[in-house]
N, C-alpha and C. Protein backbone atom coordinates (compact mmCIF):
# COMPACT_ATOMS: atom_id res chain seq x y z
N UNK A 1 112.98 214.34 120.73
CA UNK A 1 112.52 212.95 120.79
C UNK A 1 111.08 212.88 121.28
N UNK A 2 110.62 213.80 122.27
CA UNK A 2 109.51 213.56 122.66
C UNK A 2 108.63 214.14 121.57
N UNK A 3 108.74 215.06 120.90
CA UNK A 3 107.61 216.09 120.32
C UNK A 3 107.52 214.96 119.32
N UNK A 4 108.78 214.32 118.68
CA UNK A 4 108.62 213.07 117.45
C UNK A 4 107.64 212.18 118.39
N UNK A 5 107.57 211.26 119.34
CA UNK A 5 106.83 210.54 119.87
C UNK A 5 105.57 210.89 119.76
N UNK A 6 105.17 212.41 120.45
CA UNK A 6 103.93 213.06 120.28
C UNK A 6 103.49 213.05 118.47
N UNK A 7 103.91 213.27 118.28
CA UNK A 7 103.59 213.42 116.06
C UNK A 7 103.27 212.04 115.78
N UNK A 8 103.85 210.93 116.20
CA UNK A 8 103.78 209.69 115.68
C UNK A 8 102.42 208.97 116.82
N UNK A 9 102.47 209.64 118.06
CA UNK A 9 100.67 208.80 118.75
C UNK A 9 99.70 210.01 117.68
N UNK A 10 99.89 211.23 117.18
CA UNK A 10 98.97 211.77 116.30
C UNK A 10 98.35 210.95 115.21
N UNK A 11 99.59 210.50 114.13
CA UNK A 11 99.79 210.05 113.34
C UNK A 11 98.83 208.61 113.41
N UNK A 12 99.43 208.07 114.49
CA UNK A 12 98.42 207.34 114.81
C UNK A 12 97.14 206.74 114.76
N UNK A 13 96.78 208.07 115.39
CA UNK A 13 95.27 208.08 115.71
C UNK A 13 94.68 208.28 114.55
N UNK A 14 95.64 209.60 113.90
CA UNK A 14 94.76 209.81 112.56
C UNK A 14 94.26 208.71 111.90
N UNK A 15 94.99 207.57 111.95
CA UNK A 15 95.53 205.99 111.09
C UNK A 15 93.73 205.58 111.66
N UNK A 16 93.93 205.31 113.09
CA UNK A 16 92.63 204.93 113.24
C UNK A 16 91.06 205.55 112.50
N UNK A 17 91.63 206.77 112.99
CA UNK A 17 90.11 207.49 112.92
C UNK A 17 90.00 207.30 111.28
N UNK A 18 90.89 206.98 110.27
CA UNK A 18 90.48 206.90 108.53
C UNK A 18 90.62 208.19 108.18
N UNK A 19 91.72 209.46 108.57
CA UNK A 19 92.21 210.43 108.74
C UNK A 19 93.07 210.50 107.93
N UNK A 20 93.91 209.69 107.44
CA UNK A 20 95.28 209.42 106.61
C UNK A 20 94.94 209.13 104.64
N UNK A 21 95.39 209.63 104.36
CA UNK A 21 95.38 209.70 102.78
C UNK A 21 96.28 208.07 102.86
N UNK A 22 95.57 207.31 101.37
CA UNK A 22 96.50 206.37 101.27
C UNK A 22 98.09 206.07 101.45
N UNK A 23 98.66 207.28 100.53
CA UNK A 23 100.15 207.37 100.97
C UNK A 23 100.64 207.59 102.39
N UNK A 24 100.22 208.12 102.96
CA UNK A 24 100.02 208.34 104.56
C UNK A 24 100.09 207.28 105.62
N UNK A 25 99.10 206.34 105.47
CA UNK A 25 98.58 205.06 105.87
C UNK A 25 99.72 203.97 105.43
N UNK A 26 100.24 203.81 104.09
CA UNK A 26 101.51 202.93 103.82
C UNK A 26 102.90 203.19 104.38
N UNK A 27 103.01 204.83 104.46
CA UNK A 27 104.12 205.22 105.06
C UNK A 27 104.09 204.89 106.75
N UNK A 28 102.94 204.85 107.36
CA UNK A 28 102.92 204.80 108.85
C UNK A 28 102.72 202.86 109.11
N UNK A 29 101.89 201.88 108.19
CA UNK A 29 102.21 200.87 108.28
C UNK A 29 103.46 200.24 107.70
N UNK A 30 104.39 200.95 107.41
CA UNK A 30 105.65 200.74 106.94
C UNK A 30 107.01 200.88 108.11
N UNK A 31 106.53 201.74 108.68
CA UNK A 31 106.85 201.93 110.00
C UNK A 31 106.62 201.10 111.53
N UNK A 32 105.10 201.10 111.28
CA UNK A 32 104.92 200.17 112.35
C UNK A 32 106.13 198.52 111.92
N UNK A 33 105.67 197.97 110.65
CA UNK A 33 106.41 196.64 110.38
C UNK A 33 107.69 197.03 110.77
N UNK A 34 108.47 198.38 110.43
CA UNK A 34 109.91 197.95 110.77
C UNK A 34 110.98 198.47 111.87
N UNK A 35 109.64 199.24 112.58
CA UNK A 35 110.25 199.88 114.34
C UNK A 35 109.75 199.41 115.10
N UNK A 36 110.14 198.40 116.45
CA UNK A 36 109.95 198.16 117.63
C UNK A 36 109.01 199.25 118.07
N UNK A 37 109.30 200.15 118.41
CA UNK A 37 109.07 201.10 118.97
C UNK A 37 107.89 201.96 118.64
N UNK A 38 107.76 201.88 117.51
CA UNK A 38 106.33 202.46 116.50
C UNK A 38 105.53 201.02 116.59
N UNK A 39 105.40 200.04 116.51
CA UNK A 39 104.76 198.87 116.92
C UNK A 39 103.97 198.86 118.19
N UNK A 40 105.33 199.20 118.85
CA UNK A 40 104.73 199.36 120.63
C UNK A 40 103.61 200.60 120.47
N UNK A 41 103.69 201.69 120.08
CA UNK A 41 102.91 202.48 120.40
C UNK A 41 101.51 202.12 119.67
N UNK A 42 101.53 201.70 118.39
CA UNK A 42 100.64 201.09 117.14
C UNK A 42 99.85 199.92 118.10
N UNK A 43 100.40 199.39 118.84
CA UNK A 43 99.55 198.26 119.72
C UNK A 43 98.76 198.66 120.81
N UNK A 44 99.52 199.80 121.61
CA UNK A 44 98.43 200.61 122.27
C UNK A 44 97.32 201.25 122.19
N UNK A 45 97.74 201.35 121.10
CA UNK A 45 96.45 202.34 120.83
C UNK A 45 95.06 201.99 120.27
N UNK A 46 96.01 200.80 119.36
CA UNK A 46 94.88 199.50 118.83
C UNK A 46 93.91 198.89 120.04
N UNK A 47 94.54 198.56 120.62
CA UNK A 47 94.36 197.78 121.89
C UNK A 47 93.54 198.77 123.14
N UNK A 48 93.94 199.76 123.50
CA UNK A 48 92.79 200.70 123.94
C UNK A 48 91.24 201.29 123.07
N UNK A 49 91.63 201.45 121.97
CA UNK A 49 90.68 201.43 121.03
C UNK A 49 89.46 199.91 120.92
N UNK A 50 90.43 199.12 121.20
CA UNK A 50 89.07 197.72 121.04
C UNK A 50 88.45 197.35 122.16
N UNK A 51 89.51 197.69 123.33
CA UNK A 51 88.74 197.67 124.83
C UNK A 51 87.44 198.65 124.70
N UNK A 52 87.59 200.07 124.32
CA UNK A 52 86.77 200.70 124.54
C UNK A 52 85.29 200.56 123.54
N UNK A 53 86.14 199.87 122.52
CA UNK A 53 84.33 199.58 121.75
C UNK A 53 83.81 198.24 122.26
N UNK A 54 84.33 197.35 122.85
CA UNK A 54 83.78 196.01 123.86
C UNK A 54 83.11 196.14 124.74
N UNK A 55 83.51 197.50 125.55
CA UNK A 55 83.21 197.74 126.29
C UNK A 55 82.13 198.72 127.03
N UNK A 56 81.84 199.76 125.92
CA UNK A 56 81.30 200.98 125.73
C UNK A 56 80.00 200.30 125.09
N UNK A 57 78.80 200.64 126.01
CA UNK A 57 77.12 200.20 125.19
C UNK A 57 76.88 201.62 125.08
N UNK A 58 76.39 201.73 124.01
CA UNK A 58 75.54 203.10 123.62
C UNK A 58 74.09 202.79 123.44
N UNK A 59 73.37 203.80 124.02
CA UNK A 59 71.80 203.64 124.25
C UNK A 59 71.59 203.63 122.62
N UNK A 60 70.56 202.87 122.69
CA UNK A 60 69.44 203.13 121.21
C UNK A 60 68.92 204.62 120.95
N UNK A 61 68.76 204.36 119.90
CA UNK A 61 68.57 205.81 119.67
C UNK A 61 67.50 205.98 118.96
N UNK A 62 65.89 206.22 118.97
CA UNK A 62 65.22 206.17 117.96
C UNK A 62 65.25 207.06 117.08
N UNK A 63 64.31 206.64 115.86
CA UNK A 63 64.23 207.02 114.48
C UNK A 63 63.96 208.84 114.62
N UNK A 64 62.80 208.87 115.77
CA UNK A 64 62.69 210.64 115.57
C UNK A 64 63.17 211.25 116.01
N UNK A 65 63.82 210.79 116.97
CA UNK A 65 64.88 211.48 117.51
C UNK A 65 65.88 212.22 116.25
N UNK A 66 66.55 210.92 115.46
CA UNK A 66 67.50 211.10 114.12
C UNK A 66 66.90 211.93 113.20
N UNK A 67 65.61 212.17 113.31
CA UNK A 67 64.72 212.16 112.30
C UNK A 67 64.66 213.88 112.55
N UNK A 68 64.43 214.50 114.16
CA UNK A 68 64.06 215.28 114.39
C UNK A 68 65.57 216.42 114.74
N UNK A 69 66.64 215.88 114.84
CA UNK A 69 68.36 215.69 114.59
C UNK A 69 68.45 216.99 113.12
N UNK A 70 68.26 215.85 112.28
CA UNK A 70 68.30 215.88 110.64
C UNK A 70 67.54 217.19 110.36
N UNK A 71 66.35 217.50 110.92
CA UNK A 71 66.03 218.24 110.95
C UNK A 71 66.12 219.71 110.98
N UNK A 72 67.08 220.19 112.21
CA UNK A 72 67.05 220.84 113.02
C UNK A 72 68.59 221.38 112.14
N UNK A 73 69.41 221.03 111.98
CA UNK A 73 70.80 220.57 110.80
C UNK A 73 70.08 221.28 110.01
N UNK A 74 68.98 220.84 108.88
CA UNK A 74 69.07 221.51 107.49
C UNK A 74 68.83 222.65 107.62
N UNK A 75 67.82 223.21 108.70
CA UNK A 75 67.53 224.31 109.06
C UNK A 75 68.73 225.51 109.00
């Protein structure tokens, strides 16, 4: 039961991060609609996820910086 719990906050996240192949994504929002319990976890995670981008400022970043980034990469 637990290792299933653990697979399904994976599953999850994958969902968030845009990790999930379409079929993937229908099968896990298919789930959330019809388990309590996959809901509950589906709301946590949502819900920690939006706190943390409300909440989280990220410095600016200038252009040469990206520029000098990009760079350093093709190399």
């Amino acid at each position: 039961m637990n290792s299933e719990i653990t697979g399904l906050k994976k599953k999850i996240s994958m969902y968030f991060d845009n990790a999930l192949d379409q079929s993937q994504c229908n099968e896990l929002l298919n789930q959330v609609t019809n388990d309590p319990k996959v809901q509950s976890i589906y709301s946590k995670e949502k819900d920690f996820r939006d706190y943390i981008k409300s909440h989280i400022v990220r410095p600016a970043v200038s252009l040469d910086l990206v520029e000098s980034i990009k760079k350093n990469i093709i190399r």
